[in-house]
PDB file of N, CA and C in Angstrom:
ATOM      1  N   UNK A   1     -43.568   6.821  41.960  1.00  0.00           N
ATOM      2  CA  UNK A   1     -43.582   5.427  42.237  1.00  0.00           C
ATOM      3  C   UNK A   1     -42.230   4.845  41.837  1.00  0.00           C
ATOM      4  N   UNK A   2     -41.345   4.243  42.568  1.00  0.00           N
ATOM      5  CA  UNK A   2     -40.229   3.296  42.033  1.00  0.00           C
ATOM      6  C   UNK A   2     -40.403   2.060  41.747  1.00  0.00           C
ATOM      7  N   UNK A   3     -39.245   1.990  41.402  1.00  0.00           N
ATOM      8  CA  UNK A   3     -39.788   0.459  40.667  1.00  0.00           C
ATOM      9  C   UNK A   3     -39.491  -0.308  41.374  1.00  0.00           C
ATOM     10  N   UNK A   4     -39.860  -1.889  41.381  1.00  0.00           N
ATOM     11  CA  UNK A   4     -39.703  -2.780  42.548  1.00  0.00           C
ATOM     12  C   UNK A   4     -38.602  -3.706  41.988  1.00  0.00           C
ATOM     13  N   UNK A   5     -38.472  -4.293  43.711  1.00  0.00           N
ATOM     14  CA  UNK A   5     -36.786  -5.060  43.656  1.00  0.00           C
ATOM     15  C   UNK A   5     -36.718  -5.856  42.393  1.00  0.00           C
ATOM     16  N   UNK A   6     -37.849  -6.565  41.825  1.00  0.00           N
ATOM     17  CA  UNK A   6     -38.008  -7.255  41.094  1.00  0.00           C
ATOM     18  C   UNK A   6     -37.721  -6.331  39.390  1.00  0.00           C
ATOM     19  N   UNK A   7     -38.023  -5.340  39.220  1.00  0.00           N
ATOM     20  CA  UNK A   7     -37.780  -4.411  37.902  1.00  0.00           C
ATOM     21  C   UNK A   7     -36.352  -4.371  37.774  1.00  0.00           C
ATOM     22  N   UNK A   8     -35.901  -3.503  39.067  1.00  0.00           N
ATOM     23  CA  UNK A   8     -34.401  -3.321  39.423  1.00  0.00           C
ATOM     24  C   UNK A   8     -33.497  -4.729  38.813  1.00  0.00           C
ATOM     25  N   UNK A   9     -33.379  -5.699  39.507  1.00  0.00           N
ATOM     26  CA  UNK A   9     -32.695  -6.929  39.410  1.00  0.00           C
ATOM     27  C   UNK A   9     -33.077  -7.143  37.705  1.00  0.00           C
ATOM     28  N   UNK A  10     -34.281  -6.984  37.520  1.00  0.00           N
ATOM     29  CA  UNK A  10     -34.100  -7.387  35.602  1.00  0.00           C
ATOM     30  C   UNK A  10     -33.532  -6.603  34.799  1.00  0.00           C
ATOM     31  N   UNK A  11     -33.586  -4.963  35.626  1.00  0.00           N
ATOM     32  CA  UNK A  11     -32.672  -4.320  34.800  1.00  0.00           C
ATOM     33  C   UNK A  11     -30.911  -4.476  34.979  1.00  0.00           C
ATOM     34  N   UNK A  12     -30.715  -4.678  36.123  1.00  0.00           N
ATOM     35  CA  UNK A  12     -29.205  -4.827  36.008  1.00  0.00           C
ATOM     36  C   UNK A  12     -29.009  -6.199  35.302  1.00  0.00           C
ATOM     37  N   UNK A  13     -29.411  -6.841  35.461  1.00  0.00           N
ATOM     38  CA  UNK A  13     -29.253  -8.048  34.555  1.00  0.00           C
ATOM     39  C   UNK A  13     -29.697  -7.767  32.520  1.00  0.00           C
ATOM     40  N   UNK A  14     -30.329  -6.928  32.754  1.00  0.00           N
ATOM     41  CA  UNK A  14     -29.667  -6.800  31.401  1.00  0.00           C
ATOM     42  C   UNK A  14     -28.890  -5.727  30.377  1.00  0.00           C
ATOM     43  N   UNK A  15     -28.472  -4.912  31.737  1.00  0.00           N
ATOM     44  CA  UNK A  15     -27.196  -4.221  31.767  1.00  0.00           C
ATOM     45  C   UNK A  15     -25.989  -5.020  31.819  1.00  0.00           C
ATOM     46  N   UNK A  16     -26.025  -5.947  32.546  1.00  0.00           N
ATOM     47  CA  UNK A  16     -25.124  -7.225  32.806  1.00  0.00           C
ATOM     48  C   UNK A  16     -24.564  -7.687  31.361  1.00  0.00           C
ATOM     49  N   UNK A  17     -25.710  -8.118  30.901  1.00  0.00           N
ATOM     50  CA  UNK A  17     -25.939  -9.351  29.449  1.00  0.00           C
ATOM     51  C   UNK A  17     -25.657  -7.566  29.131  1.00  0.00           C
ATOM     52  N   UNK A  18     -25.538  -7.161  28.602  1.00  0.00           N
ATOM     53  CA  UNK A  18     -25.872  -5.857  27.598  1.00  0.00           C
ATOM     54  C   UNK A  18     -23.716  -5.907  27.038  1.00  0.00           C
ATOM     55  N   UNK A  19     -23.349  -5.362  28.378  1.00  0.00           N
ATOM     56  CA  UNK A  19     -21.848  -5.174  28.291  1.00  0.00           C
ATOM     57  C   UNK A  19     -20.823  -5.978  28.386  1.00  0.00           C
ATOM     58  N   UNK A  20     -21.261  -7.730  29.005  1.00  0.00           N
ATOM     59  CA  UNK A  20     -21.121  -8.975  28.324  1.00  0.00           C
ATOM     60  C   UNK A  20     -20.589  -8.848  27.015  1.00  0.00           C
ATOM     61  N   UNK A  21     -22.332  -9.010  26.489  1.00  0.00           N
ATOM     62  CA  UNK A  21     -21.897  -9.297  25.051  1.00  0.00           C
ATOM     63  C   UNK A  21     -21.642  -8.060  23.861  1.00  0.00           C
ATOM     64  N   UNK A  22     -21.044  -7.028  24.490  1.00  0.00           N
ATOM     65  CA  UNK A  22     -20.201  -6.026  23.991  1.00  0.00           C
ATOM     66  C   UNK A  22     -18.704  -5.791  24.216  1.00  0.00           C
ATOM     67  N   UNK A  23     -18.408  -6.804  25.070  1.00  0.00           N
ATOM     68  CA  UNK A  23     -16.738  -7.139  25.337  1.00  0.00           C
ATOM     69  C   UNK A  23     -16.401  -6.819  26.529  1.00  0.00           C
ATOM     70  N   UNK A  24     -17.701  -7.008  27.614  1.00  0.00           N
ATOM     71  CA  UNK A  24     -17.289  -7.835  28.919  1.00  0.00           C
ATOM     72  C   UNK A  24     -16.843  -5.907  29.692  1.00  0.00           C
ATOM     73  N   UNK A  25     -17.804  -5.770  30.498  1.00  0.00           N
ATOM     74  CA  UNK A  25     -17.676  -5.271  31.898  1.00  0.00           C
ATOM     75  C   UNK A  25     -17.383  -3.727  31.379  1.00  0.00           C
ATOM     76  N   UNK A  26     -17.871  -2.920  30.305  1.00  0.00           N
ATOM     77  CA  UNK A  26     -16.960  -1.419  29.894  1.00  0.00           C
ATOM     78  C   UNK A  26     -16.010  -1.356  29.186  1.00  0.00           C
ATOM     79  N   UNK A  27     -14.822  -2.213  29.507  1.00  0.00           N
ATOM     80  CA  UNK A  27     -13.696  -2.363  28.941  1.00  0.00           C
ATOM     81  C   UNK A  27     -13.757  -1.973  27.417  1.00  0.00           C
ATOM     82  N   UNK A  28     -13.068  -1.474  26.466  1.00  0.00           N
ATOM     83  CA  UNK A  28     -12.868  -1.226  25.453  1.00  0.00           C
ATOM     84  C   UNK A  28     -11.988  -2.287  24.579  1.00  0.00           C
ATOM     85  N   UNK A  29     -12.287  -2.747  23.429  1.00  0.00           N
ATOM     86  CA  UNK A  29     -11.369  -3.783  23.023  1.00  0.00           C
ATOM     87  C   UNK A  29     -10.319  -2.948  22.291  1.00  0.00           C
ATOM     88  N   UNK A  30      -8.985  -3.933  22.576  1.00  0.00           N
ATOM     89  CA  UNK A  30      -8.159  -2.939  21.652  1.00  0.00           C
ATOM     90  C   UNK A  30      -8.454  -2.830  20.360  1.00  0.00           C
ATOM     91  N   UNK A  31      -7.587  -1.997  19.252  1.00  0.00           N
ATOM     92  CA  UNK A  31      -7.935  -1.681  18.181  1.00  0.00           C
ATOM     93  C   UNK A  31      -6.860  -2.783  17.356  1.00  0.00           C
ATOM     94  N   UNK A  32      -7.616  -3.125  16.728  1.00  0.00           N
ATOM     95  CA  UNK A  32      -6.109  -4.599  15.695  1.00  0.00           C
ATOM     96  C   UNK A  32      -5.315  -4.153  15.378  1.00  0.00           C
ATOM     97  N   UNK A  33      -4.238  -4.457  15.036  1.00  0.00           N
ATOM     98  CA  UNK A  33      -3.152  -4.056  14.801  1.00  0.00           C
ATOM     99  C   UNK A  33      -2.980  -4.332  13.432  1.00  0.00           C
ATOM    100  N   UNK A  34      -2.612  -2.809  12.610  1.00  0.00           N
ATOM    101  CA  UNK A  34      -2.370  -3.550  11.231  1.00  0.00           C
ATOM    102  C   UNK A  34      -1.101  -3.284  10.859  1.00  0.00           C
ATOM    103  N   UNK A  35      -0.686  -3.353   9.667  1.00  0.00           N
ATOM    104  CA  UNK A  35       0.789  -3.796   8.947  1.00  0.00           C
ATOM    105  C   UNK A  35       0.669  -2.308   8.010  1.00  0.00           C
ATOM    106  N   UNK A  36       1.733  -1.387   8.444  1.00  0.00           N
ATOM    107  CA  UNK A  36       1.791   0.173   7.954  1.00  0.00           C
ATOM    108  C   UNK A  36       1.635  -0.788   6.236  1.00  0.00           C
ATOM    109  N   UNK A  37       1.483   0.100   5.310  1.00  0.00           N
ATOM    110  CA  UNK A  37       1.625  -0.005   3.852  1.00  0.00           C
ATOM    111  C   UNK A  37       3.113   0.514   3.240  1.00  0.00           C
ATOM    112  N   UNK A  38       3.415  -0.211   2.396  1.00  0.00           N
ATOM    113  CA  UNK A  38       4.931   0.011   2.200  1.00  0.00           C
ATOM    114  C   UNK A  38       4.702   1.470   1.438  1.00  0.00           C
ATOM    115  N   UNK A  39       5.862   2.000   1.682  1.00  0.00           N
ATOM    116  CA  UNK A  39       6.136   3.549   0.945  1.00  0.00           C
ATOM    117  C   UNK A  39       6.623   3.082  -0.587  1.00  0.00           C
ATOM    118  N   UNK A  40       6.161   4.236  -1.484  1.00  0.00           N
ATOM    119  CA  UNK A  40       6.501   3.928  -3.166  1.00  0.00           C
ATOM    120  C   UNK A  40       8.151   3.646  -3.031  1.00  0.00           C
ATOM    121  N   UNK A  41       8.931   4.037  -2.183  1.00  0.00           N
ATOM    122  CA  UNK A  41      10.338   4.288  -1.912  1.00  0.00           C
ATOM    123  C   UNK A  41      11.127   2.993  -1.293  1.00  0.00           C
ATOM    124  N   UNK A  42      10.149   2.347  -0.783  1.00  0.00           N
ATOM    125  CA  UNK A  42      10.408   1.121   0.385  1.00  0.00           C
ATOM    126  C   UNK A  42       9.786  -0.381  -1.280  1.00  0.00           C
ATOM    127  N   UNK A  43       9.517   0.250  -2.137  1.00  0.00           N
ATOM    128  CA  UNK A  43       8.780  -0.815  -3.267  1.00  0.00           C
ATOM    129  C   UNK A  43       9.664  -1.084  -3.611  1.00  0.00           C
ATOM    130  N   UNK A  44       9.977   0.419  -4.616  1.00  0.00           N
ATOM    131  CA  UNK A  44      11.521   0.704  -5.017  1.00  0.00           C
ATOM    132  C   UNK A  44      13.049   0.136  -4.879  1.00  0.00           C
ATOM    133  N   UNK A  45      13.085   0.083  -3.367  1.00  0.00           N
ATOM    134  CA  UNK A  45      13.979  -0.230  -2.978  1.00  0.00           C
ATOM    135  C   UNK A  45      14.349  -1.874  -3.366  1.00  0.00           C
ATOM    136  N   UNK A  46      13.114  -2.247  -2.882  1.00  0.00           N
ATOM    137  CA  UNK A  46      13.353  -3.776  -3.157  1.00  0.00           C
ATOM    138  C   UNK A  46      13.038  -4.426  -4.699  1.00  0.00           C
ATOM    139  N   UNK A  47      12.298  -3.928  -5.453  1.00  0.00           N
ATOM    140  CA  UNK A  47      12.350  -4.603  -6.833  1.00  0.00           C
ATOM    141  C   UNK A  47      13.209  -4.036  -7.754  1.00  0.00           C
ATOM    142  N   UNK A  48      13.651  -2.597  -7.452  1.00  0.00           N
ATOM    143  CA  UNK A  48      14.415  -2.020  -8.319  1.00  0.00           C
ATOM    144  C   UNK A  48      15.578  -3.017  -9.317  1.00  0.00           C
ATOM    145  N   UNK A  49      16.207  -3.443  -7.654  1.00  0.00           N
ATOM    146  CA  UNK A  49      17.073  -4.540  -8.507  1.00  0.00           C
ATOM    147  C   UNK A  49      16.979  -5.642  -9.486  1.00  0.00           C
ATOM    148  N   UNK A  50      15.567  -6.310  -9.488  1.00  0.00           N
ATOM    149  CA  UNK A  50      15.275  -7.150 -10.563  1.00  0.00           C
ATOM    150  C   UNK A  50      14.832  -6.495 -11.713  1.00  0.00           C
ATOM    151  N   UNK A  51      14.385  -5.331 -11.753  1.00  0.00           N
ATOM    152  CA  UNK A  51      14.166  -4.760 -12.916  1.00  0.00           C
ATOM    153  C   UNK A  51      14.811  -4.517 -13.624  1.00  0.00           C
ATOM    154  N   UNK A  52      15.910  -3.896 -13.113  1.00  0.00           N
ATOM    155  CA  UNK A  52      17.173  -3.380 -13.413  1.00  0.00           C
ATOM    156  C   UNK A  52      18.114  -4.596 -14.585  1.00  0.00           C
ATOM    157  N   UNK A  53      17.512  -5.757 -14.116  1.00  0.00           N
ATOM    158  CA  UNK A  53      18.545  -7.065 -14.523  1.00  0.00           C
ATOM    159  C   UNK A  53      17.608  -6.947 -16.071  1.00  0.00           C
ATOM    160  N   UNK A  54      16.273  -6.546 -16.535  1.00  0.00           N
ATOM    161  CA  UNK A  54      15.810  -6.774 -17.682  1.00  0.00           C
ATOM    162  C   UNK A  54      16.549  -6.318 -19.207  1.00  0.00           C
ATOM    163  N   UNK A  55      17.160  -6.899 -19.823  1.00  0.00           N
ATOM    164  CA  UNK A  55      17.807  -5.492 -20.754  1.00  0.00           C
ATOM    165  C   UNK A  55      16.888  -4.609 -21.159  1.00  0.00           C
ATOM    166  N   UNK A  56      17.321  -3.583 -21.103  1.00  0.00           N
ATOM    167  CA  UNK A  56      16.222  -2.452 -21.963  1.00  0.00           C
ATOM    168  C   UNK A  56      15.827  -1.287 -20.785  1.00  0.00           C
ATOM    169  N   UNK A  57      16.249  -1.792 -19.592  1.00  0.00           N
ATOM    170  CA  UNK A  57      15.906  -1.318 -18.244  1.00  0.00           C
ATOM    171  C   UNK A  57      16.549  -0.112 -17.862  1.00  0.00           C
ATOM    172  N   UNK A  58      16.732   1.059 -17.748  1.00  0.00           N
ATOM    173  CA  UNK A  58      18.310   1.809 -17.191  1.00  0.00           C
ATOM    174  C   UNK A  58      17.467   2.774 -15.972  1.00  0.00           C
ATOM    175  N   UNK A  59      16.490   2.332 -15.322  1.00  0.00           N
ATOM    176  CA  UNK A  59      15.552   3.142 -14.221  1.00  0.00           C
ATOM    177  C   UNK A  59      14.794   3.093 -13.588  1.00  0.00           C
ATOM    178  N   UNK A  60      14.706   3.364 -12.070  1.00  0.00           N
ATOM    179  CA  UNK A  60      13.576   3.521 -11.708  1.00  0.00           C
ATOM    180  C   UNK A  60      12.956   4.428 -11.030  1.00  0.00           C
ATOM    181  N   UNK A  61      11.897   4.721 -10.331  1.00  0.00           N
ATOM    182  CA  UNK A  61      12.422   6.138  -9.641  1.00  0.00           C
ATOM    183  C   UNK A  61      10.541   5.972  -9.859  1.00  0.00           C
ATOM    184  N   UNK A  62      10.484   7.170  -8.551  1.00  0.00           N
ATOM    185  CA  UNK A  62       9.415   7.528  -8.018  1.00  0.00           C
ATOM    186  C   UNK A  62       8.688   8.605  -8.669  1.00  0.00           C
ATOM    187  N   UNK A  63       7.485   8.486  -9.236  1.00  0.00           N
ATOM    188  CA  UNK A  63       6.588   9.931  -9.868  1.00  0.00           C
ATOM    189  C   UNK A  63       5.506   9.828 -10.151  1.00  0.00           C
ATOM    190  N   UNK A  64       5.024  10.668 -11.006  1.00  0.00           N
ATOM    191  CA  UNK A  64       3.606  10.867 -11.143  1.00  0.00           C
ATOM    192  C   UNK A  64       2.440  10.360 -12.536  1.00  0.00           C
ATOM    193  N   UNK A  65       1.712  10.037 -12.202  1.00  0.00           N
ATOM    194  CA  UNK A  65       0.777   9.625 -13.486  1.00  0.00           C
ATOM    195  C   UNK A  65       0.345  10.640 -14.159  1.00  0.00           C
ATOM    196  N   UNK A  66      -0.216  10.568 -15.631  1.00  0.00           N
ATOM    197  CA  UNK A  66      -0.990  12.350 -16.126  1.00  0.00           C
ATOM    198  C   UNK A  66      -1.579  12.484 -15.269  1.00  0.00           C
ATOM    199  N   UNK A  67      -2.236  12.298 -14.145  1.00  0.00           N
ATOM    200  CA  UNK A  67      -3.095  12.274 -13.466  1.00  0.00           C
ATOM    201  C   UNK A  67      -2.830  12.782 -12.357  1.00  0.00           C
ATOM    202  N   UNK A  68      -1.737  12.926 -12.168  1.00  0.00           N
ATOM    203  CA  UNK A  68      -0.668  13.203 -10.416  1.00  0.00           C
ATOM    204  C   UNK A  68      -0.769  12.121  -9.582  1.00  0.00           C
ATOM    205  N   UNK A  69      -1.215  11.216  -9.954  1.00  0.00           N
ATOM    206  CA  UNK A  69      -1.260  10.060  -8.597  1.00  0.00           C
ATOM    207  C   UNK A  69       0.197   9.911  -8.614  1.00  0.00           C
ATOM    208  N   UNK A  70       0.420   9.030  -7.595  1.00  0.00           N
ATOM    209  CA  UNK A  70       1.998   8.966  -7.392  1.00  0.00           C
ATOM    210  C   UNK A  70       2.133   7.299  -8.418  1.00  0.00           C
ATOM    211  N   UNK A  71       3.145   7.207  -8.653  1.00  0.00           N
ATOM    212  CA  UNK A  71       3.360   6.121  -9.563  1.00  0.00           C
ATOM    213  C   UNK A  71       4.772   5.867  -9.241  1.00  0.00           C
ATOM    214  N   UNK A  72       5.498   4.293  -9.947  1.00  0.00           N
ATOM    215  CA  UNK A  72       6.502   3.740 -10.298  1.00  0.00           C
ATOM    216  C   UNK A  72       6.420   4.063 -11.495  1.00  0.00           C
ATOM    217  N   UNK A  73       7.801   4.725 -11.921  1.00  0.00           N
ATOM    218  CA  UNK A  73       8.298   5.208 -13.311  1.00  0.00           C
ATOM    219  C   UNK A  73       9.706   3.999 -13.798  1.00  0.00           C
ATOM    220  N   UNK A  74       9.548   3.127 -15.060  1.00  0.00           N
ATOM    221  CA  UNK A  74      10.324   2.526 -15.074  1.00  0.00           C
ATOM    222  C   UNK A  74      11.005   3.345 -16.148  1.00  0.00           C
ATOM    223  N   UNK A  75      12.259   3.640 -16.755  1.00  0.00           N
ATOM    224  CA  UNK A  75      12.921   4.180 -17.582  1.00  0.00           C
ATOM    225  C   UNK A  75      13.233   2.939 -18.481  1.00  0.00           C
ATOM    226  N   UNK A  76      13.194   3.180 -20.066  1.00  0.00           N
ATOM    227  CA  UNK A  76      13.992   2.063 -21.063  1.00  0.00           C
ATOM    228  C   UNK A  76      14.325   2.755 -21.716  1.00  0.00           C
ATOM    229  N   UNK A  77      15.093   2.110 -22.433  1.00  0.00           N
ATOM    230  CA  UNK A  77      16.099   2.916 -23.523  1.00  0.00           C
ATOM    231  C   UNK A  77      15.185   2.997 -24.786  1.00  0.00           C
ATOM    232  N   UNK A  78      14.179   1.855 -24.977  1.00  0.00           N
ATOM    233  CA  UNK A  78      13.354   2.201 -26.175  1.00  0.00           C
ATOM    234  C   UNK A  78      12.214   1.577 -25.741  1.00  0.00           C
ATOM    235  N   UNK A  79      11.096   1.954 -26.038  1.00  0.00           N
ATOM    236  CA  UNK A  79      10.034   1.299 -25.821  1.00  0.00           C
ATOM    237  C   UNK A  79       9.395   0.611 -26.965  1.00  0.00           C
ATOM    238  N   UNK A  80       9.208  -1.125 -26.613  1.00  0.00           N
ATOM    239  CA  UNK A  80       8.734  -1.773 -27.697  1.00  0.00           C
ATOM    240  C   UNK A  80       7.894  -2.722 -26.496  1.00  0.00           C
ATOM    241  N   UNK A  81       6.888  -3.885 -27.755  1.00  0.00           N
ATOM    242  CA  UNK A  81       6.312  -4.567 -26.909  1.00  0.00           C
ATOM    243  C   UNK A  81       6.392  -5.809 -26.237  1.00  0.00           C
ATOM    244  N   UNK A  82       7.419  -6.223 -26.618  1.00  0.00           N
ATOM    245  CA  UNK A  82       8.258  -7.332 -26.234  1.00  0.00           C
ATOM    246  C   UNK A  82       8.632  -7.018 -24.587  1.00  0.00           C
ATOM    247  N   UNK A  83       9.206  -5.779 -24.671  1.00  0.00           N
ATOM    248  CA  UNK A  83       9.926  -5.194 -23.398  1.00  0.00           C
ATOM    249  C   UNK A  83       7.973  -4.787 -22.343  1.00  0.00           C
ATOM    250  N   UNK A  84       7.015  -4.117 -23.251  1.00  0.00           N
ATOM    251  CA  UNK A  84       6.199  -3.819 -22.244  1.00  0.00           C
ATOM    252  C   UNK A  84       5.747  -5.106 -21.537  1.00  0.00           C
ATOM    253  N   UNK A  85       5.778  -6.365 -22.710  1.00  0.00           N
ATOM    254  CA  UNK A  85       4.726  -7.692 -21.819  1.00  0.00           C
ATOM    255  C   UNK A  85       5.755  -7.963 -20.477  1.00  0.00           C
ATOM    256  N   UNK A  86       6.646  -7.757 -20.384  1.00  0.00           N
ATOM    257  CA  UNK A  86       7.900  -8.118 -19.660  1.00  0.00           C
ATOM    258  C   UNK A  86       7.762  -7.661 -18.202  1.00  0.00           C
ATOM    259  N   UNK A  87       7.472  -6.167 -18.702  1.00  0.00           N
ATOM    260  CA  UNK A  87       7.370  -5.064 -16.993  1.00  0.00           C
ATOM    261  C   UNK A  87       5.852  -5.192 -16.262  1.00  0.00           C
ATOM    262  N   UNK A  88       5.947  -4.983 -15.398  1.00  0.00           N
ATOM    263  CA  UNK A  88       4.797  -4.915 -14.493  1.00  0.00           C
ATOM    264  C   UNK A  88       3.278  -3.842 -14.346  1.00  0.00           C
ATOM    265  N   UNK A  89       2.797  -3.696 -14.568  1.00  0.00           N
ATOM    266  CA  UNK A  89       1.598  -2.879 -14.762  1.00  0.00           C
ATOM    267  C   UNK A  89       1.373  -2.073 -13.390  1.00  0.00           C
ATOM    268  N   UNK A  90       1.295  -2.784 -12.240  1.00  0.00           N
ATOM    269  CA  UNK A  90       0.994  -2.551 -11.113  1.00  0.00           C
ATOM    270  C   UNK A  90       2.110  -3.168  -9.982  1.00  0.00           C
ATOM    271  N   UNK A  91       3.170  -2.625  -8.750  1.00  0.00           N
ATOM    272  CA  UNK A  91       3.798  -3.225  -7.996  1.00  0.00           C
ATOM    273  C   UNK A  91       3.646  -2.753  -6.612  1.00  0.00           C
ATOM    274  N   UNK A  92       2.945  -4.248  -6.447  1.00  0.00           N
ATOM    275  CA  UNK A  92       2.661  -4.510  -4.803  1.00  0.00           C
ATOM    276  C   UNK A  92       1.412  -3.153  -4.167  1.00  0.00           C
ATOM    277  N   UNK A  93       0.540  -2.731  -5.922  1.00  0.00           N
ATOM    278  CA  UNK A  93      -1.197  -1.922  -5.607  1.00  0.00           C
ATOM    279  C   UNK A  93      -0.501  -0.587  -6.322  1.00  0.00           C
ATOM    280  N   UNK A  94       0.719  -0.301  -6.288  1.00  0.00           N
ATOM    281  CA  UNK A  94       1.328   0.807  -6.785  1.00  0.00           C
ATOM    282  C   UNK A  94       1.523   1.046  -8.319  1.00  0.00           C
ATOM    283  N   UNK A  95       0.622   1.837  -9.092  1.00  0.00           N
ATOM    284  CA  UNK A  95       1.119   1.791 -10.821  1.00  0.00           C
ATOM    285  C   UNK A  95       2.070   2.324 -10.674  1.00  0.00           C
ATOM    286  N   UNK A  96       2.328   0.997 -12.401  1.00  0.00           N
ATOM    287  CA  UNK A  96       3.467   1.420 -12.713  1.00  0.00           C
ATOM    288  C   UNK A  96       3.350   2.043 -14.110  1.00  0.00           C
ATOM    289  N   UNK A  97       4.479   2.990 -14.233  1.00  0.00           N
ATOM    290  CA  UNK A  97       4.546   3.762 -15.775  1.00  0.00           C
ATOM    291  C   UNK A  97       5.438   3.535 -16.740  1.00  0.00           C
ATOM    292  N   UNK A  98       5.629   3.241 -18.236  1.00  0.00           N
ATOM    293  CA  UNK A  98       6.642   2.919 -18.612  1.00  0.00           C
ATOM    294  C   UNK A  98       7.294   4.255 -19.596  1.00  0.00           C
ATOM    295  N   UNK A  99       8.217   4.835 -18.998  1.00  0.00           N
ATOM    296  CA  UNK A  99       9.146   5.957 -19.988  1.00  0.00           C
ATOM    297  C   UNK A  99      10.214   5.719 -20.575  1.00  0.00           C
ATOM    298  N   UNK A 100       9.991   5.605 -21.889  1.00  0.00           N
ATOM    299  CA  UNK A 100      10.939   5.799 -22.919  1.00  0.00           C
ATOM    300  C   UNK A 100      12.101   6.773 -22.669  1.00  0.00           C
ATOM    301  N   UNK A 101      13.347   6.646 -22.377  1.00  0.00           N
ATOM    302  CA  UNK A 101      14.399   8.020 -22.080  1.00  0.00           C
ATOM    303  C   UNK A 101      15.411   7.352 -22.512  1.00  0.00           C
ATOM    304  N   UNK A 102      15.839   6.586 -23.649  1.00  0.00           N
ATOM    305  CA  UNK A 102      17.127   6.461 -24.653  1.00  0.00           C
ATOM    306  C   UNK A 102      18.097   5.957 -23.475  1.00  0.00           C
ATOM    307  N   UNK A 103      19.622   5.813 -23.873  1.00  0.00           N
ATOM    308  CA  UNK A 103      20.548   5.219 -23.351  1.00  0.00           C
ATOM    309  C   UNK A 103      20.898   6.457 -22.053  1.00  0.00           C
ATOM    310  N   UNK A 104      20.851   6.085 -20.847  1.00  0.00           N
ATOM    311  CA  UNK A 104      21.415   6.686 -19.928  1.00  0.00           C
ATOM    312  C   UNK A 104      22.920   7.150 -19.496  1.00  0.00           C
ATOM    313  N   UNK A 105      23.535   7.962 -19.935  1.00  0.00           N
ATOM    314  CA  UNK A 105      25.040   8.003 -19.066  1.00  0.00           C
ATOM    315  C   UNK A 105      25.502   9.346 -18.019  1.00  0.00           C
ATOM    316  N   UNK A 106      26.200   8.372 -17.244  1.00  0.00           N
ATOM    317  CA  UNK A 106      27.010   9.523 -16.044  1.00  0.00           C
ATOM    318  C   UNK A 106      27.290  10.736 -16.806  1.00  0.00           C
ATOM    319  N   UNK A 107      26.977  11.992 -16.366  1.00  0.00           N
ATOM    320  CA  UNK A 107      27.422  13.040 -17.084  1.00  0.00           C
ATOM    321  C   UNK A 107      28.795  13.283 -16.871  1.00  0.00           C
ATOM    322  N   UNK A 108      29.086  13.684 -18.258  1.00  0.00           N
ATOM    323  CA  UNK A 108      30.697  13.716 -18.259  1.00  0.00           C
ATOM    324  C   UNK A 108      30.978  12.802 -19.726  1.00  0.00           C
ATOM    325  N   UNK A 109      29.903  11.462 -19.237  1.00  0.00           N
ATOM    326  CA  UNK A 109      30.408  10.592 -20.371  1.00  0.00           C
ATOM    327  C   UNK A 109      30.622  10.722 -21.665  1.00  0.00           C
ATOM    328  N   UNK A 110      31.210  10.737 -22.607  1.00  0.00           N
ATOM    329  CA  UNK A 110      31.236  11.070 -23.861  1.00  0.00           C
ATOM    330  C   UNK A 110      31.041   9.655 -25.032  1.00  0.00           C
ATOM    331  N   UNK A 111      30.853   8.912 -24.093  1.00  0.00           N
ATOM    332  CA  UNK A 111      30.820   7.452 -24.985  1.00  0.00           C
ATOM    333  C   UNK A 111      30.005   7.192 -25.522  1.00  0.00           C
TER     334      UNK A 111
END
C-alpha cells in the first residue's frame, strides 16, 4: 500500500521544516573561525622586554615545569620576595617559573 498524496506532502514538508531549521536546504554551516593561540615563543617575544626592565631580572626563556609542562622561566640574580610579588605567576594562561641563576655574563667576561 503507498501512502497517499496527502502523507507524501506532510512528509516533505517536514523534511522541508526539518533542514530549515538546521541551516537551510543541506548546506553545511561554516566552521567559526578562531584566533590560533599564541606560541610560549610569540609570549616571550613580547613581554620579555618589560621584564627585563625589573631589576633583579637577567632572563627569559622557554622550559619546563617539575612536571614537564612547558613553562615561562624567568631568570634573577637572587631570589627574594619583594622581587617574587613583582613577577607574574601566569602569562597570557602560560606558567610562569621563577629561577634563581646569580649575575649573568657574556662568556669571556671576567668582570
Amino acid at each position: 500500500m503507498s501512502p497517499s498524496p496527502a502523507a507524501r506532502l506532510a512528509t516533505a514538508l517536514l523534511v522541508g521544516l526539518t533542514l530549515a531549521a538546521c541551516g537551510g536546504h543541506g548546506k553545511r554551516a561554516r566552521p567559526a573561525e578562531t584566533t590560533p593561540m599564541p606560541t610560549i615563543a610569540d609570549i616571550i617575544a613580547r613581554r620579555a622586554p618589560e621584564l627585563m626592565k625589573i631589576p633583579g631580572v637577567v632572563g627569559v626563556y622557554e622550559g619546563e615545569t617539575s612536571a614537564h609542562a612547558p613553562c615561562i622561566r624567568i631568570m634573577v640574580v637572587k631570589r627574594t620576595r619583594e622581587l617574587e610579588a613583582r613577577l607574574p605567576r601566569v602569562l597570557e594562561g602560560t606558567p610562569v617559573e621563577i629561577e634563581e641563576t646569580g649575575v649573568i655574563r657574556p662568556m669571556g667576561d671576567s668582570s
